[in-house]
N, C-alpha and C. Protein backbone atom coordinates (compact mmCIF):
# COMPACT_ATOMS: atom_id res chain seq x y z
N UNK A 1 37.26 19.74 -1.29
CA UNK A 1 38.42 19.93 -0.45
C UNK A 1 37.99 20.49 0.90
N UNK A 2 36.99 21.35 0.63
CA UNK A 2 36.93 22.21 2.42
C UNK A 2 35.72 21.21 2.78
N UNK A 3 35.10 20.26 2.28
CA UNK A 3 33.93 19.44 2.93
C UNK A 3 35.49 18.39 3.93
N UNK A 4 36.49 17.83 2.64
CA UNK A 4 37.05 16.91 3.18
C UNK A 4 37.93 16.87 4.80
N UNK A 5 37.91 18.59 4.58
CA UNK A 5 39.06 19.35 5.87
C UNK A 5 37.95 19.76 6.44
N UNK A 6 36.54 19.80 6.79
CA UNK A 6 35.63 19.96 8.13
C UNK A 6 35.86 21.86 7.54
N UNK A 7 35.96 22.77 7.08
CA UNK A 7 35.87 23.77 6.42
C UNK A 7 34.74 24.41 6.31
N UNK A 8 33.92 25.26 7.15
CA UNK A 8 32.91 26.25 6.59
C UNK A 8 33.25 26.84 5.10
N UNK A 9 32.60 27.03 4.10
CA UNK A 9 33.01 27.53 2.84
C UNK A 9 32.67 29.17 3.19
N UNK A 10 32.39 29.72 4.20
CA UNK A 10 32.34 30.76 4.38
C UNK A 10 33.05 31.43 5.27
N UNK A 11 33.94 30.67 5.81
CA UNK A 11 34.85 31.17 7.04
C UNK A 11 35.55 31.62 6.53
N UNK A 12 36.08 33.12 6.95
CA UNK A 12 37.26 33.60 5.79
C UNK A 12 38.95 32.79 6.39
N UNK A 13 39.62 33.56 4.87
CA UNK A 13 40.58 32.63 5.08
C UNK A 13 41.92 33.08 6.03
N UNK A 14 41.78 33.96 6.87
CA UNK A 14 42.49 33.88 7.97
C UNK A 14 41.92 33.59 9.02
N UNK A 15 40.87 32.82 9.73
CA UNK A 15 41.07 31.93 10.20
C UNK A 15 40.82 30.31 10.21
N UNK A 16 40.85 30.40 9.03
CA UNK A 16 41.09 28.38 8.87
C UNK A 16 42.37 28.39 9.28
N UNK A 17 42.77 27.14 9.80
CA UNK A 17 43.69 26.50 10.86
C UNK A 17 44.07 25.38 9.45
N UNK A 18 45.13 24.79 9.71
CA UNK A 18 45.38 23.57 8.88
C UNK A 18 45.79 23.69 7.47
N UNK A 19 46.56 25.05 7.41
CA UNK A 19 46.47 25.36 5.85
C UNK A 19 47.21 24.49 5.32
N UNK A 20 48.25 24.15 5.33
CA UNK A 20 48.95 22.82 5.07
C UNK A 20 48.56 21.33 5.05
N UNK A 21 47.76 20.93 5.92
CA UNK A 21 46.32 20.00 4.97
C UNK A 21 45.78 19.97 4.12
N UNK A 22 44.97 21.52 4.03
CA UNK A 22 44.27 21.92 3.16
C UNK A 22 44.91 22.14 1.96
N UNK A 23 46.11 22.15 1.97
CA UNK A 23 46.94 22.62 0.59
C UNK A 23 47.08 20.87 0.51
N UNK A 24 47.63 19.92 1.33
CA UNK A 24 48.06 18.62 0.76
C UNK A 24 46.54 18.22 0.03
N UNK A 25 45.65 18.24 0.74
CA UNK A 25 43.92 17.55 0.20
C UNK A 25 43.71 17.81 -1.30
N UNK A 26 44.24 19.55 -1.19
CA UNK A 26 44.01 20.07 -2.47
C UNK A 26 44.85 19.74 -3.80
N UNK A 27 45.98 19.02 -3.43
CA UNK A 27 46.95 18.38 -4.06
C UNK A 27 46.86 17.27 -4.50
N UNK A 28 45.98 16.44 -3.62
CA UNK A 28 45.92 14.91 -3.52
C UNK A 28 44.33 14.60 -4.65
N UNK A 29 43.45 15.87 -4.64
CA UNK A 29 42.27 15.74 -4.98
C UNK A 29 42.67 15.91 -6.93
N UNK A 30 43.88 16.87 -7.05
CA UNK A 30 43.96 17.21 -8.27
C UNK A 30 44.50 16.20 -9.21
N UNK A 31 45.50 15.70 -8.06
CA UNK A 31 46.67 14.53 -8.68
C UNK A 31 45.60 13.29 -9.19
N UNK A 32 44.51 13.21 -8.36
CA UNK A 32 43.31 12.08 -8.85
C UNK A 32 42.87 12.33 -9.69
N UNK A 33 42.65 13.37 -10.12
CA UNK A 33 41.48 13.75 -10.80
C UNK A 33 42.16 14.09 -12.71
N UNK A 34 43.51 14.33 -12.30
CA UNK A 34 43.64 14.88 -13.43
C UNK A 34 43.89 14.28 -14.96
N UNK A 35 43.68 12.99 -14.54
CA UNK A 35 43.39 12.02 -15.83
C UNK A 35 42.01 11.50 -16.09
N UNK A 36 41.05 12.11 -15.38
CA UNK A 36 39.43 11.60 -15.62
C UNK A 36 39.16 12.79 -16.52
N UNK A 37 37.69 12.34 -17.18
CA UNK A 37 36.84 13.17 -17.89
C UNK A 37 36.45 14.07 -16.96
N UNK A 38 36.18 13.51 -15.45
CA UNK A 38 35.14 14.05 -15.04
C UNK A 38 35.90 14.10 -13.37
N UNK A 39 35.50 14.56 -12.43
CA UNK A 39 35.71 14.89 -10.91
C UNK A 39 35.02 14.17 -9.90
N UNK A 40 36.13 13.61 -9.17
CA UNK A 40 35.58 12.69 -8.13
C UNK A 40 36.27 12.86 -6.82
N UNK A 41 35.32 13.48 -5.61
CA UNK A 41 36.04 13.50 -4.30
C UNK A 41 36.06 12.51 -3.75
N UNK A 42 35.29 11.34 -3.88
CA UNK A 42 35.22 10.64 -2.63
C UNK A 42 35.83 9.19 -2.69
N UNK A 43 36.20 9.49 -4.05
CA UNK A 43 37.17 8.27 -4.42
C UNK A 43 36.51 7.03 -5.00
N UNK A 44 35.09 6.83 -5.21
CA UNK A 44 34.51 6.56 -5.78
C UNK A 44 33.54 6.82 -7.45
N UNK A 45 34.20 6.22 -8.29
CA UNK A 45 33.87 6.76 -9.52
C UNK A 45 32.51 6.23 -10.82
N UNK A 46 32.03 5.42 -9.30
CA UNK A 46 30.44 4.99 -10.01
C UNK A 46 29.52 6.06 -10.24
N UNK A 47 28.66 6.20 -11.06
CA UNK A 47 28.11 7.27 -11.37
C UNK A 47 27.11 7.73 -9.93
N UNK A 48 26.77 8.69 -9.37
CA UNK A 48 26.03 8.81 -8.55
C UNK A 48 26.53 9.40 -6.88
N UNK A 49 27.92 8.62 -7.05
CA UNK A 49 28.51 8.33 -6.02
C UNK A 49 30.38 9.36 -5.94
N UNK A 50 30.34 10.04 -7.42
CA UNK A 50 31.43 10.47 -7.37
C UNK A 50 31.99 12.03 -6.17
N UNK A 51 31.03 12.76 -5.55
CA UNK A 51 30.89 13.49 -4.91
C UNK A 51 30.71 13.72 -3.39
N UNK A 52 31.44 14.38 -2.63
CA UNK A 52 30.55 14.41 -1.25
C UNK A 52 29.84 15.30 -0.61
N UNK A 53 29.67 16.49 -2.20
CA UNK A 53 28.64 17.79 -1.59
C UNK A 53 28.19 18.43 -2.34
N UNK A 54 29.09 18.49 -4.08
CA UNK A 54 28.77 18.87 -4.98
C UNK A 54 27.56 18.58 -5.71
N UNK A 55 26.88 19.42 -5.95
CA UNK A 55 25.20 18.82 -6.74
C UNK A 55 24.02 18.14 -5.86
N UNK A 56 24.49 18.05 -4.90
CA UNK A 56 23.51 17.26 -3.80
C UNK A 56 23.06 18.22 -2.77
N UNK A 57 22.38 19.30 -3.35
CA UNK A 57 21.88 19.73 -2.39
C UNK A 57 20.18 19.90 -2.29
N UNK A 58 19.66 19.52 -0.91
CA UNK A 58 18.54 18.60 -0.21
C UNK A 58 18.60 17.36 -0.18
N UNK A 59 19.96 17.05 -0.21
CA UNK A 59 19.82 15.48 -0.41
C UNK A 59 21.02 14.92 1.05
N UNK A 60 20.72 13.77 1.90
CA UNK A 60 21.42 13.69 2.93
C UNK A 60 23.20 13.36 2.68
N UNK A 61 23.80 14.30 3.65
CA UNK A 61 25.27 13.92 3.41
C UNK A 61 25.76 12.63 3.31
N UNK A 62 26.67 12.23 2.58
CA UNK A 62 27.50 10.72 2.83
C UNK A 62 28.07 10.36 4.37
N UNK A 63 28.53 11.59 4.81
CA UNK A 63 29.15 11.42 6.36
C UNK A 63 28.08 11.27 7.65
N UNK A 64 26.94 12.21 7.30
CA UNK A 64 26.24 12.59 8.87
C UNK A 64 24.71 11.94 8.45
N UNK A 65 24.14 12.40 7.42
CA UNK A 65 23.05 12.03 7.38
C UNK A 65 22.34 13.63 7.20
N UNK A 66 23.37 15.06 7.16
CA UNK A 66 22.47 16.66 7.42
C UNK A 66 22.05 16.42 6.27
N UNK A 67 21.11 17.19 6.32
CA UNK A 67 21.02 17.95 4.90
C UNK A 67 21.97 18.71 3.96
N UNK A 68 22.10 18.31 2.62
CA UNK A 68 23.46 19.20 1.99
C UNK A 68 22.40 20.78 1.91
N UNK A 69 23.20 21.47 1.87
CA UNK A 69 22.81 22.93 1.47
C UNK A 69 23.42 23.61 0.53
N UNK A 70 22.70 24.42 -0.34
CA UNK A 70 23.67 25.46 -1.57
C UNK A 70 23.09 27.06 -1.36
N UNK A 71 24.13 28.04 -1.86
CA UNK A 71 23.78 29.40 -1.62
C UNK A 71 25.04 29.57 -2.83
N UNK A 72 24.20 30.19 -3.66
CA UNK A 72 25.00 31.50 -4.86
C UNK A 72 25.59 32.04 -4.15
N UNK A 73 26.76 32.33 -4.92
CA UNK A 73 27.83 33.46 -4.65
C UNK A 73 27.85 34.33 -5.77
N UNK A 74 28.58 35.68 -5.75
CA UNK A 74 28.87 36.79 -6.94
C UNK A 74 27.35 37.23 -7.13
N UNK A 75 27.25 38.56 -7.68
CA UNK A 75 26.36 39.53 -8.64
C UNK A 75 25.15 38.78 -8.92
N UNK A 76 25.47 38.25 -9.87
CA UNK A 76 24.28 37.24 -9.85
C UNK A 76 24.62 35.91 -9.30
N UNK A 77 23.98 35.33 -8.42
CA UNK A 77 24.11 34.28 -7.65
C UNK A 77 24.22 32.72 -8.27
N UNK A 78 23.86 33.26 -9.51
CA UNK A 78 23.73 31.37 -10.45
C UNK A 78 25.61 31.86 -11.48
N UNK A 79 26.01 32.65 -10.10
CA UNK A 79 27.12 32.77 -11.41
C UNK A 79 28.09 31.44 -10.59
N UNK A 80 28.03 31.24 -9.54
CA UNK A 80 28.83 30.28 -8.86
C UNK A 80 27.86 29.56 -7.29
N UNK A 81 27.78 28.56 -7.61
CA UNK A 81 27.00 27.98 -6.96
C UNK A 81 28.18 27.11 -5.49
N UNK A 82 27.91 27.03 -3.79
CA UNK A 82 28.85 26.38 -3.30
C UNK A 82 27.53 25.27 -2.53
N UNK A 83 27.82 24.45 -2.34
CA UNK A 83 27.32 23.29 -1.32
C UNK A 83 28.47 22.94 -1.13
N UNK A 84 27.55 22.81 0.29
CA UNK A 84 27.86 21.79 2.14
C UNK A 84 27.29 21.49 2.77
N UNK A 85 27.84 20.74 3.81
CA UNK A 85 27.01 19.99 4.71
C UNK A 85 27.19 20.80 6.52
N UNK A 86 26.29 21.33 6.86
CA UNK A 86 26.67 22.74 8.05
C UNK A 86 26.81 21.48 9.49
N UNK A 87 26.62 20.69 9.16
CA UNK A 87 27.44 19.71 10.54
C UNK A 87 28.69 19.46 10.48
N UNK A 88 29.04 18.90 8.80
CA UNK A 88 30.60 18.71 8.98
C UNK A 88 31.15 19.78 8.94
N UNK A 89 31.16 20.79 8.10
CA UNK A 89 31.86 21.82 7.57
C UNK A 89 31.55 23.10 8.51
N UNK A 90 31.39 22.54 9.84
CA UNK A 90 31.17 24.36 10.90
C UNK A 90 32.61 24.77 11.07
């Protein structure tokens, strides 16, 4: 959702702009999803291809060509894992 809305995953959340996008994306992503086994952002549900940031990180974005990137979050850091792509998502 915040790759699809251009979203730093670290920008806090008073000042993201667009919350009402971000709430429709987040709506639109669930309503897809919620009859699969499995999770797909990009609207593509071939294996490989179901993602546009999740699990792919060192590997080049679908949009730009950056590098995806990941950084732990929480106490211990493998407790929640986030990737992005720091061109789209500044």
């Amino acid at each position: 959702m915040l790759f699809l809305r251009g979203v730093h995953p670290w920008r806090p959340a008073g000042e993201v702009t667009g919350l009402d996008a971000l709430v429709s994306t987040a709506q639109q992503l669930m309503d897809a999803n919620k009859e699969r086994p499995g999770q797909v952002t990009t609207g593509v549900a071939r294996p490989g291809e179901q993602m546009w940031v999740y699990g792919r990180a060192g590997r080049p974005c679908r949009r730009c060509g950056t590098t995806i990137r990941a950084a732990g979050q929480g106490g211990d850091t493998t407790e929640r894992v986030t990737f992005w792509c720091p061109r789209c998502q500044s």
